[in-house]
PDB file of N, CA and C in Angstrom:
ATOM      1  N   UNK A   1      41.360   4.150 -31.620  1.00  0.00           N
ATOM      2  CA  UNK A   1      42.710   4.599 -31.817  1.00  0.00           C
ATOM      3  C   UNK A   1      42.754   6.113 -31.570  1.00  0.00           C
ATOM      4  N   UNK A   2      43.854   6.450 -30.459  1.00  0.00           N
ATOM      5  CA  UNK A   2      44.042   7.793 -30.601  1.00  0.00           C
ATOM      6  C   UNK A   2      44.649   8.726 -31.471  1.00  0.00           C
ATOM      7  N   UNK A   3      44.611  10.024 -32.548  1.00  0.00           N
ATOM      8  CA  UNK A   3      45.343   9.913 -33.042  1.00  0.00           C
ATOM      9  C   UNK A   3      45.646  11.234 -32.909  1.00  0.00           C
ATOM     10  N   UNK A   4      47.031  11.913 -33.156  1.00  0.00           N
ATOM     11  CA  UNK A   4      47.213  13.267 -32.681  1.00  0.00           C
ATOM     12  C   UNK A   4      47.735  13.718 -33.992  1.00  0.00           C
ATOM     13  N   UNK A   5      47.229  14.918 -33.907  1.00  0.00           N
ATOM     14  CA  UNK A   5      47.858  15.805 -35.624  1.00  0.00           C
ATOM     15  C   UNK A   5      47.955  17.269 -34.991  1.00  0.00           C
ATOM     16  N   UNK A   6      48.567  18.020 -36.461  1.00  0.00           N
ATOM     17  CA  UNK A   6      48.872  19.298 -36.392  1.00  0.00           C
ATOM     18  C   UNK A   6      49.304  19.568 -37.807  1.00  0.00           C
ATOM     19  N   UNK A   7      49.100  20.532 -38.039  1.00  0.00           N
ATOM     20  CA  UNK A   7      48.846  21.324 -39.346  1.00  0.00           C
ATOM     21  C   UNK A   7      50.032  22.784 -39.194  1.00  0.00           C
ATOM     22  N   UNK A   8      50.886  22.805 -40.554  1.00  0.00           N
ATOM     23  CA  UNK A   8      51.674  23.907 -40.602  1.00  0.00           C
ATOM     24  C   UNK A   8      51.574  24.053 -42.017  1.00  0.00           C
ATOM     25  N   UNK A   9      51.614  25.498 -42.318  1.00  0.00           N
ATOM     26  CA  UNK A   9      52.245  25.882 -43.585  1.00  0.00           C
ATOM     27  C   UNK A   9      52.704  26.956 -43.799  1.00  0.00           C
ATOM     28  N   UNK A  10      53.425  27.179 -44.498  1.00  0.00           N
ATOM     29  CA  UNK A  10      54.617  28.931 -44.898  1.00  0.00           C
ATOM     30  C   UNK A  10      54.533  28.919 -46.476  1.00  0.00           C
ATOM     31  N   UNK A  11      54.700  30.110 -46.321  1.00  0.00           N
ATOM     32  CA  UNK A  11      55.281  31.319 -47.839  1.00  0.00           C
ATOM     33  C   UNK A  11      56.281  30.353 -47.943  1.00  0.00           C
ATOM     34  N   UNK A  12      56.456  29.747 -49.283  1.00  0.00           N
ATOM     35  CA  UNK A  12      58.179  29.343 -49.414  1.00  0.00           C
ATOM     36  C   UNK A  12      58.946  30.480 -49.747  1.00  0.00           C
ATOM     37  N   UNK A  13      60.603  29.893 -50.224  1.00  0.00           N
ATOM     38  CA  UNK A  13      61.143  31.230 -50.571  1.00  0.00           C
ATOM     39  C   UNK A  13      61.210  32.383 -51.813  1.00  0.00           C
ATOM     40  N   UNK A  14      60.440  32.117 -52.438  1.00  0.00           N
ATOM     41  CA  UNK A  14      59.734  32.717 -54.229  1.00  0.00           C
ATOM     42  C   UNK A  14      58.731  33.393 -53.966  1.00  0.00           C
ATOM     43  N   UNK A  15      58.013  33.228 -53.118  1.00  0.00           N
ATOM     44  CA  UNK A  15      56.795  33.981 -53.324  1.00  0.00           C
ATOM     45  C   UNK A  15      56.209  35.082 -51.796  1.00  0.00           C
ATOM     46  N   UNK A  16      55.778  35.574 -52.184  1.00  0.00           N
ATOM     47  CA  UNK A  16      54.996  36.571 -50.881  1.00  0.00           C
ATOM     48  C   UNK A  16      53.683  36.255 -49.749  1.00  0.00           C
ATOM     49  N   UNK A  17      52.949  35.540 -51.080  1.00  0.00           N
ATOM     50  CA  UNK A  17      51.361  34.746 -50.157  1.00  0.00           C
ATOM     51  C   UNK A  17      52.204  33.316 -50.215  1.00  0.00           C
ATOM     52  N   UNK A  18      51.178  32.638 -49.045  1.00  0.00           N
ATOM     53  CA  UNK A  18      51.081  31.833 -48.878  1.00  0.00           C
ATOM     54  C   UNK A  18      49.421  31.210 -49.588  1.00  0.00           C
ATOM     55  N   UNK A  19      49.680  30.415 -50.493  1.00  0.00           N
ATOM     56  CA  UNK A  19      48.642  29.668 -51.750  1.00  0.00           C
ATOM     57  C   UNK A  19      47.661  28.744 -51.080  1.00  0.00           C
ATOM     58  N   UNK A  20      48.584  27.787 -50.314  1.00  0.00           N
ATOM     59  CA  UNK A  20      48.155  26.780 -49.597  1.00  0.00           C
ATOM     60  C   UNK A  20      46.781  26.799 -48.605  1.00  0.00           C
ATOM     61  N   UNK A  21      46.160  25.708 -48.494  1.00  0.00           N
ATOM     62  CA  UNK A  21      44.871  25.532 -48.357  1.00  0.00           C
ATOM     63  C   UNK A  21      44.715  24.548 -47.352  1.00  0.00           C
ATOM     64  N   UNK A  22      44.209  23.858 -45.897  1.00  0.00           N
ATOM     65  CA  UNK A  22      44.279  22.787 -46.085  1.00  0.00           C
ATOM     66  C   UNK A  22      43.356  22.296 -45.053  1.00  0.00           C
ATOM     67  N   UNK A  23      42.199  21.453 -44.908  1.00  0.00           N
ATOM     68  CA  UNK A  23      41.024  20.769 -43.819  1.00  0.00           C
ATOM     69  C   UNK A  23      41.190  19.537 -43.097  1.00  0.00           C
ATOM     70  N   UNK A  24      41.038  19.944 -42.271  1.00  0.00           N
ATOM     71  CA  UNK A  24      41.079  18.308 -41.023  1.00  0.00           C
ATOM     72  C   UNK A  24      39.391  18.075 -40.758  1.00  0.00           C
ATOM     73  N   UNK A  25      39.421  17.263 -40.599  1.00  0.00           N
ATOM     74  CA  UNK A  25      37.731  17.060 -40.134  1.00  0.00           C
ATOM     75  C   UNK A  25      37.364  15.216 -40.056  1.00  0.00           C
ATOM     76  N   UNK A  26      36.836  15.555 -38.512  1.00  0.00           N
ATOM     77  CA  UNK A  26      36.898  14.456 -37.921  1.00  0.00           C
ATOM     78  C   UNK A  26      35.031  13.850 -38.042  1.00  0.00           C
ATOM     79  N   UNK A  27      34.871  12.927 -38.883  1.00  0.00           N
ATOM     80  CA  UNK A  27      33.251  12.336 -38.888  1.00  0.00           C
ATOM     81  C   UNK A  27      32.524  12.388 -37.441  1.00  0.00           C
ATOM     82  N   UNK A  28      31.150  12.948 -37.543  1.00  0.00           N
ATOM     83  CA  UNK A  28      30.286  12.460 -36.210  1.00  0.00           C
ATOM     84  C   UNK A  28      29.579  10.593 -36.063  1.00  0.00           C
ATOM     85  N   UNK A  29      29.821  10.356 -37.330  1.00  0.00           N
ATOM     86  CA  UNK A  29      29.358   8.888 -37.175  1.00  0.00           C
ATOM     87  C   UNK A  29      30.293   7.891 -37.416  1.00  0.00           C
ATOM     88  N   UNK A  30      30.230   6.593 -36.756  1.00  0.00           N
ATOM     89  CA  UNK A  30      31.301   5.761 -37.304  1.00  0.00           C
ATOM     90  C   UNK A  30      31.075   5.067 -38.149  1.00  0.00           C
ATOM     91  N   UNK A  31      32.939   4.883 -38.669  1.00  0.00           N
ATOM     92  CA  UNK A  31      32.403   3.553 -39.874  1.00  0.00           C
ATOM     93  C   UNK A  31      31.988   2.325 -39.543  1.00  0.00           C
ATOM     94  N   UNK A  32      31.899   1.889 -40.788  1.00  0.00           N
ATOM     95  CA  UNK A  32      31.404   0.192 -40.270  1.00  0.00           C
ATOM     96  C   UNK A  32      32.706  -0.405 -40.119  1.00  0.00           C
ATOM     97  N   UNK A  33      33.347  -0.533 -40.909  1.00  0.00           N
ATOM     98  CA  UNK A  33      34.338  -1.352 -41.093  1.00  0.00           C
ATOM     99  C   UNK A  33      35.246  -0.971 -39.710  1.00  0.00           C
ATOM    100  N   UNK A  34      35.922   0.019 -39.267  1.00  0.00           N
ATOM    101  CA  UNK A  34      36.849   0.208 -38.138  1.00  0.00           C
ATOM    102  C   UNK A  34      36.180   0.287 -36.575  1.00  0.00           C
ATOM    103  N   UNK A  35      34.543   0.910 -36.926  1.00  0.00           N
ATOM    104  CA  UNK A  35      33.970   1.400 -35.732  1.00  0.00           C
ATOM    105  C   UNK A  35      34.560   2.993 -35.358  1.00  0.00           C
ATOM    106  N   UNK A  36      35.863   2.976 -36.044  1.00  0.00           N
ATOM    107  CA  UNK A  36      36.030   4.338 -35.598  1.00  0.00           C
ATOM    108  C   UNK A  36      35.675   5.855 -36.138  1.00  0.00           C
ATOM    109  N   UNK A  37      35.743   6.633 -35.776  1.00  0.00           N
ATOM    110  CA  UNK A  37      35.217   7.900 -36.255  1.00  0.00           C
ATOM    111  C   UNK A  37      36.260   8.230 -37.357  1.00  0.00           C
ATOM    112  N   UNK A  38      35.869   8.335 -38.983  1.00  0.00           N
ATOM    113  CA  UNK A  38      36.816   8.360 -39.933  1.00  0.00           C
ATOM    114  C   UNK A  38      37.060  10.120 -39.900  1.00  0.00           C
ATOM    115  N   UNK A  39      38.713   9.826 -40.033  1.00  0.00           N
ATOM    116  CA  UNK A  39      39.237  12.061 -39.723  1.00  0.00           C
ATOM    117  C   UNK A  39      39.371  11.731 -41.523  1.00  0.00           C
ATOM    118  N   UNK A  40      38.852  13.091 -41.890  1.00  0.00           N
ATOM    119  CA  UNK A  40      39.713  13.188 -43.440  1.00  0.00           C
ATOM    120  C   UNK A  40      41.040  14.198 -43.434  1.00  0.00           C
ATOM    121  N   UNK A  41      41.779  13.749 -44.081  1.00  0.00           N
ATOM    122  CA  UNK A  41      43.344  15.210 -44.240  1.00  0.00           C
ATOM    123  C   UNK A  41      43.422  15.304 -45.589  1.00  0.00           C
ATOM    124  N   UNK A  42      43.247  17.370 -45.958  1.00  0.00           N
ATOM    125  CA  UNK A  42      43.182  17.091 -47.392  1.00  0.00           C
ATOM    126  C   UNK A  42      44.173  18.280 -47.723  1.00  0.00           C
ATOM    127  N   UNK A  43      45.117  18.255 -48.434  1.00  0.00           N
ATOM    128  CA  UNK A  43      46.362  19.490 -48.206  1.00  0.00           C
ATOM    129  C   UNK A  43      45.533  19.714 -49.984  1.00  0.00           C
ATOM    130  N   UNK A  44      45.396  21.066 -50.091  1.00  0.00           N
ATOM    131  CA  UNK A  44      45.494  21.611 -51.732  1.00  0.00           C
ATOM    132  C   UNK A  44      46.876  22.709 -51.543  1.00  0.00           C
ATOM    133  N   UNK A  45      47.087  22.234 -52.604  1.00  0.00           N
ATOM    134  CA  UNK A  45      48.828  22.771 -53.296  1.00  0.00           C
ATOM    135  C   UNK A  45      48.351  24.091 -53.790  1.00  0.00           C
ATOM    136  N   UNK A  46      49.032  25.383 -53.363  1.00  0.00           N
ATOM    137  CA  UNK A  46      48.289  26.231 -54.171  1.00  0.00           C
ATOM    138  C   UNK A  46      48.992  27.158 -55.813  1.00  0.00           C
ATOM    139  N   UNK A  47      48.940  26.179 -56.679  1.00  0.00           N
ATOM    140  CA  UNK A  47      49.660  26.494 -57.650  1.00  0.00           C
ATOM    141  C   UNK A  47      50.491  27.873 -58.075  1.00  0.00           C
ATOM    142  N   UNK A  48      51.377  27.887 -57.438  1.00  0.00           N
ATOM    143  CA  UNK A  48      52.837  29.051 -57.361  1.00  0.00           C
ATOM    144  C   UNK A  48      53.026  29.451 -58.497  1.00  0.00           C
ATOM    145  N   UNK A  49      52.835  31.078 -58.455  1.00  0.00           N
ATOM    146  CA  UNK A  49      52.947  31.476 -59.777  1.00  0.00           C
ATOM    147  C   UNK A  49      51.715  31.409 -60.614  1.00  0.00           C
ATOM    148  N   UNK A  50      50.890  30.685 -60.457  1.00  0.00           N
ATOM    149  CA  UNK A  50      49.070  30.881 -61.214  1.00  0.00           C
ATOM    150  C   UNK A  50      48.705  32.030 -60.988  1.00  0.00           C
ATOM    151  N   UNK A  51      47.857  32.857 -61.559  1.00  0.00           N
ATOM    152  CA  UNK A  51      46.864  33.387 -61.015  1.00  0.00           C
ATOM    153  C   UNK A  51      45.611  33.372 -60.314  1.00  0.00           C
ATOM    154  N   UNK A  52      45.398  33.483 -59.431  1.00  0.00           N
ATOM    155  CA  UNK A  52      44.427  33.070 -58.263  1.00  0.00           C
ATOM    156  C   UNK A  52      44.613  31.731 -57.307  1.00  0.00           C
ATOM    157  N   UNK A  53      46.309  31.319 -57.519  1.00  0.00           N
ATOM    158  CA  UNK A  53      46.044  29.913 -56.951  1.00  0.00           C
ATOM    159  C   UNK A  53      45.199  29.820 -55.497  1.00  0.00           C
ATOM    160  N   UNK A  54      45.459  30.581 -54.692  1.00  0.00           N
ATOM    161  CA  UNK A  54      45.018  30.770 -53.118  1.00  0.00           C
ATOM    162  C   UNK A  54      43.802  30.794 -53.467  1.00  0.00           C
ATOM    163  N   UNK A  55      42.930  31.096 -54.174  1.00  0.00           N
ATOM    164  CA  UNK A  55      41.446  31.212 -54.407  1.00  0.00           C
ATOM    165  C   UNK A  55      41.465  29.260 -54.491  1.00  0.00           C
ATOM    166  N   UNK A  56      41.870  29.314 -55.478  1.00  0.00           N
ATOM    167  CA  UNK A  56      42.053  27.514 -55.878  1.00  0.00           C
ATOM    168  C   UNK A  56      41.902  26.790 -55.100  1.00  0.00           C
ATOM    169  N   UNK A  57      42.905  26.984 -54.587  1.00  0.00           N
ATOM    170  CA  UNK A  57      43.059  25.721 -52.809  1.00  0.00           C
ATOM    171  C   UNK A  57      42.012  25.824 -52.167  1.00  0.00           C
ATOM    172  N   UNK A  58      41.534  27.205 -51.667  1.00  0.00           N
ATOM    173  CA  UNK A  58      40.854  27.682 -50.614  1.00  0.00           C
ATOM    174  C   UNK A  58      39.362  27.202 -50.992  1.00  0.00           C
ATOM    175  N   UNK A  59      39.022  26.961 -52.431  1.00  0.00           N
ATOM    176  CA  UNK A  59      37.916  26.652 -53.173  1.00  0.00           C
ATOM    177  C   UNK A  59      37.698  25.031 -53.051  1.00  0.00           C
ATOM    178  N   UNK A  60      38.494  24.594 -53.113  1.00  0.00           N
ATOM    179  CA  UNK A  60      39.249  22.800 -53.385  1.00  0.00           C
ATOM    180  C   UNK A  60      38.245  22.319 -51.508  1.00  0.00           C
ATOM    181  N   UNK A  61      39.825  23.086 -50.305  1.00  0.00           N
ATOM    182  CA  UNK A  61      39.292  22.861 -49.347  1.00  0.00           C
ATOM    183  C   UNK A  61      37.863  22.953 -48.991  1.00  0.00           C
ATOM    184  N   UNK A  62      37.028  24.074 -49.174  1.00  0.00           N
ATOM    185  CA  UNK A  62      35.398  25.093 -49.280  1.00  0.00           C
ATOM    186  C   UNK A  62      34.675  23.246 -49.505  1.00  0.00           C
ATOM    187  N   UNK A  63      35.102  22.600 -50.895  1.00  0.00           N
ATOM    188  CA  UNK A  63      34.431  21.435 -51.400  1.00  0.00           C
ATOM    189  C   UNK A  63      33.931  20.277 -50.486  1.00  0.00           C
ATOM    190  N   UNK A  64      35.537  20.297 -50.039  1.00  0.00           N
ATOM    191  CA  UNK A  64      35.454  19.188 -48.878  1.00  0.00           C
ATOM    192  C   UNK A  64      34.838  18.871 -47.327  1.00  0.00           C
ATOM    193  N   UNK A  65      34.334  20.382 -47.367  1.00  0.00           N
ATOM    194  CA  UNK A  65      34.004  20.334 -46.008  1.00  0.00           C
ATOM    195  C   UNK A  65      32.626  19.738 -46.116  1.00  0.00           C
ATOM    196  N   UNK A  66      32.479  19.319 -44.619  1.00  0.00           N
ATOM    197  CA  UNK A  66      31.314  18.522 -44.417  1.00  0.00           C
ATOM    198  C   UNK A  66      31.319  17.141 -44.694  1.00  0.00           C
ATOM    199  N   UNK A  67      32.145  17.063 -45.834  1.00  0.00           N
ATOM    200  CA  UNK A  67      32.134  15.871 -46.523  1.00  0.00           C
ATOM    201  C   UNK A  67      31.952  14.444 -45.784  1.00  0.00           C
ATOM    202  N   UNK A  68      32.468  14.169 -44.972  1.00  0.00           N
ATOM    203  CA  UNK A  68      32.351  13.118 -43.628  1.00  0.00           C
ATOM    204  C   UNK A  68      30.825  12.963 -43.036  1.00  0.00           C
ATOM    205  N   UNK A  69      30.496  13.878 -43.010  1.00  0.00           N
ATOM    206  CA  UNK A  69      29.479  14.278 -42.411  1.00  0.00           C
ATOM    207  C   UNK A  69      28.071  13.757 -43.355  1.00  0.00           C
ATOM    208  N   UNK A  70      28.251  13.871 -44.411  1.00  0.00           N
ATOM    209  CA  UNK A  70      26.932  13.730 -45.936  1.00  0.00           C
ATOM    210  C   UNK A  70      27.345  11.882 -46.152  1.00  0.00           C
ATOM    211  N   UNK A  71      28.413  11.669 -45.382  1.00  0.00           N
ATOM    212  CA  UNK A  71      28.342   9.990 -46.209  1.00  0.00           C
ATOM    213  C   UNK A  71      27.622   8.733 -45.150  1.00  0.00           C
ATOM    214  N   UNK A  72      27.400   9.150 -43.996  1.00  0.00           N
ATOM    215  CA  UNK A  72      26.918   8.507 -43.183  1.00  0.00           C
ATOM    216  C   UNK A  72      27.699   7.491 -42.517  1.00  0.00           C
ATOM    217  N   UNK A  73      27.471   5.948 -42.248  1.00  0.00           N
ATOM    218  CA  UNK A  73      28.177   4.778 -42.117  1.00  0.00           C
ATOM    219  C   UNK A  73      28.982   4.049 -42.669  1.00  0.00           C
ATOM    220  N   UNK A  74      29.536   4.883 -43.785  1.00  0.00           N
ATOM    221  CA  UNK A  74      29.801   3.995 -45.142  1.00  0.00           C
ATOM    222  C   UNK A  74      30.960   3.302 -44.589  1.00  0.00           C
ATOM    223  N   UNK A  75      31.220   2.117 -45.570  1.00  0.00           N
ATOM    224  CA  UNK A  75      32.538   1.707 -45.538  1.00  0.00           C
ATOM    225  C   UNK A  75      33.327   2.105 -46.165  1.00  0.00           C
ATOM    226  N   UNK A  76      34.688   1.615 -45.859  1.00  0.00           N
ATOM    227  CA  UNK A  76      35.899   2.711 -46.209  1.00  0.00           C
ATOM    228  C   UNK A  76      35.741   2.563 -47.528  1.00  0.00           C
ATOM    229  N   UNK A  77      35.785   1.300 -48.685  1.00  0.00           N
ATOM    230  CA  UNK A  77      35.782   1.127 -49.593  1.00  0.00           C
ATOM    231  C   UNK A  77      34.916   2.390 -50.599  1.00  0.00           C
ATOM    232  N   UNK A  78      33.445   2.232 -50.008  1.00  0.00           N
ATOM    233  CA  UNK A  78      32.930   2.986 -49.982  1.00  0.00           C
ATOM    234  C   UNK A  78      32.923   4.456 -49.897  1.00  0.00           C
ATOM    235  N   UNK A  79      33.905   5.113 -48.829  1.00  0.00           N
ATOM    236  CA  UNK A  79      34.300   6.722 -48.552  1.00  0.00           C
ATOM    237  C   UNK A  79      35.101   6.707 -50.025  1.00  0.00           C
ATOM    238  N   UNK A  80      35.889   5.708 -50.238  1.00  0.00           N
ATOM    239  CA  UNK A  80      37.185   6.093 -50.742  1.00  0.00           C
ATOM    240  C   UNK A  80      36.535   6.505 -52.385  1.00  0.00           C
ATOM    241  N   UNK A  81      35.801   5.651 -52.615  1.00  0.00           N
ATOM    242  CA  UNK A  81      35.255   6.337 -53.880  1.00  0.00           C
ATOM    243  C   UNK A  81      33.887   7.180 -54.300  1.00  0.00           C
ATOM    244  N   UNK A  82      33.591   7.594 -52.749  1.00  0.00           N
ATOM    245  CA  UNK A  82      33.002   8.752 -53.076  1.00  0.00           C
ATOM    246  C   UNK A  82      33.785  10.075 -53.193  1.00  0.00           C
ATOM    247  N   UNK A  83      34.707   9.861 -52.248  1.00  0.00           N
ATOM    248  CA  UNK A  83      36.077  10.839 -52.318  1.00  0.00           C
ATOM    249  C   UNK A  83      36.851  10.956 -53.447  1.00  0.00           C
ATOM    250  N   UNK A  84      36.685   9.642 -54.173  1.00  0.00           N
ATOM    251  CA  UNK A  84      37.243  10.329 -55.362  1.00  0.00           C
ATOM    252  C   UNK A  84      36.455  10.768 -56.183  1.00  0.00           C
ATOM    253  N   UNK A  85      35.488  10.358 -56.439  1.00  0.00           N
ATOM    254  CA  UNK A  85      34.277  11.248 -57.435  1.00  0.00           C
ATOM    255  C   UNK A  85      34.686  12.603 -57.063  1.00  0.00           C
ATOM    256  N   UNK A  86      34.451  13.248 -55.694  1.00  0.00           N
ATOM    257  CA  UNK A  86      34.613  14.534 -54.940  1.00  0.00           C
ATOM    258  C   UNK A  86      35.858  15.229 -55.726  1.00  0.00           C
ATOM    259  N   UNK A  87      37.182  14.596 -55.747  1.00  0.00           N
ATOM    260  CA  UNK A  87      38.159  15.198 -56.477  1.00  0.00           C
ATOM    261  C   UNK A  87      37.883  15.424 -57.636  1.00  0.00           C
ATOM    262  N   UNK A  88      37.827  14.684 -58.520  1.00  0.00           N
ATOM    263  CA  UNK A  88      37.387  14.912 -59.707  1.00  0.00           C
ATOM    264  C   UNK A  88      36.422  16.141 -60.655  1.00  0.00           C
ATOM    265  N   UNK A  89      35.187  16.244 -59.251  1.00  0.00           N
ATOM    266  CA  UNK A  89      34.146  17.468 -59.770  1.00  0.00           C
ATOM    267  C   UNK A  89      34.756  18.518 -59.083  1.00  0.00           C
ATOM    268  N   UNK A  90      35.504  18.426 -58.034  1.00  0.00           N
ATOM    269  CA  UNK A  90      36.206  19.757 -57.897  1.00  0.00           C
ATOM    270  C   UNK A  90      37.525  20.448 -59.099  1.00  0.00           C
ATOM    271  N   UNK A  91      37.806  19.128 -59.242  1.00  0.00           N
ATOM    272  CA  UNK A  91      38.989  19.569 -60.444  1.00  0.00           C
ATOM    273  C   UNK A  91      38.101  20.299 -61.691  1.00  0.00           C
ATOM    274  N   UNK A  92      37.016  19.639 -62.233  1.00  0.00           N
ATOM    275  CA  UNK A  92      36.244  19.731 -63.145  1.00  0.00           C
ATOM    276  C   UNK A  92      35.606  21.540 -63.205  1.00  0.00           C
ATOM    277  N   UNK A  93      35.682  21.564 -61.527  1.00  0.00           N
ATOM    278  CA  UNK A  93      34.753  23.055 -61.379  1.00  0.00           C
ATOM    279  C   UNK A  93      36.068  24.318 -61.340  1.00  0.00           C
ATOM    280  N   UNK A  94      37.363  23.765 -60.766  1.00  0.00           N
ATOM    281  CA  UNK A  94      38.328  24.676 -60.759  1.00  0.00           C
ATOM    282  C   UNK A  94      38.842  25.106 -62.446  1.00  0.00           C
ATOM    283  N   UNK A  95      38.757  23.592 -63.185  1.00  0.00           N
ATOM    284  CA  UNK A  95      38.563  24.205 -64.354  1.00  0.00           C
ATOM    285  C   UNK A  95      38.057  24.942 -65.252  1.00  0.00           C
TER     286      UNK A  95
END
C-alpha cells in the first residue's frame, strides 16, 4: 500500500511558541501480519500554558524514536502493546 502524509503545525492564537512535537517513522522490516513496512504517527500535545511543555513533547517524541526499528517482525497485535507499555513509561518519566 502506498501511503502519502504530511505533517503541519502552528502557534495557536494564545500563545507565542509553538509546544507541539511530532515523529513519522517508517519500519526497515516488515510485519508479519500485513507484509508491509509498519509507519508509526505520534503527535505530542504540548501542554499550553505548562511550564516546559515544548521540552515535554519534544521529550515524549526523543522516546519514540527508533521505536519500529527495536521491535523487529512483530505482529501488529504485538506492536500495539509494546507501544503501549512505551506510552505509559514515557508518561511515568515526564512525570
Amino acid at each position: 500500500m502506498d501511503i502519502q502524509f504530511a505533517a503541519r503545525s502552528k502557534v495557536g492564537l494564545k500563545r507565542v511558541n509553538n509546544e507541539d512535537c511530532y515523529i513519522i517513522e517508517q519500519g526497515e522490516r516488515k510485519a508479519l501480519a500485513t507484509g508491509d513496512n509498519p509507519i508509526l504517527f505520534a503527535v505530542a500535545d504540548g501542554m499550553g500554558g505548562h511550564p516546559c511543555g515544548e521540552v515535554a513533547s519534544m521529550i515524549a517524541c526523543q522516546a519514540l524514536a527508533g521505536f519500529l526499528d527495536t521491535q523487529g517482525s512483530s505482529s501488529v497485535k504485538g506492536l500495539q502493546s509494546v507501544l503501549e507499555k512505551r506510552f505509559f513509561d514515557i508518561d511515568k518519566q515526564l512525570r
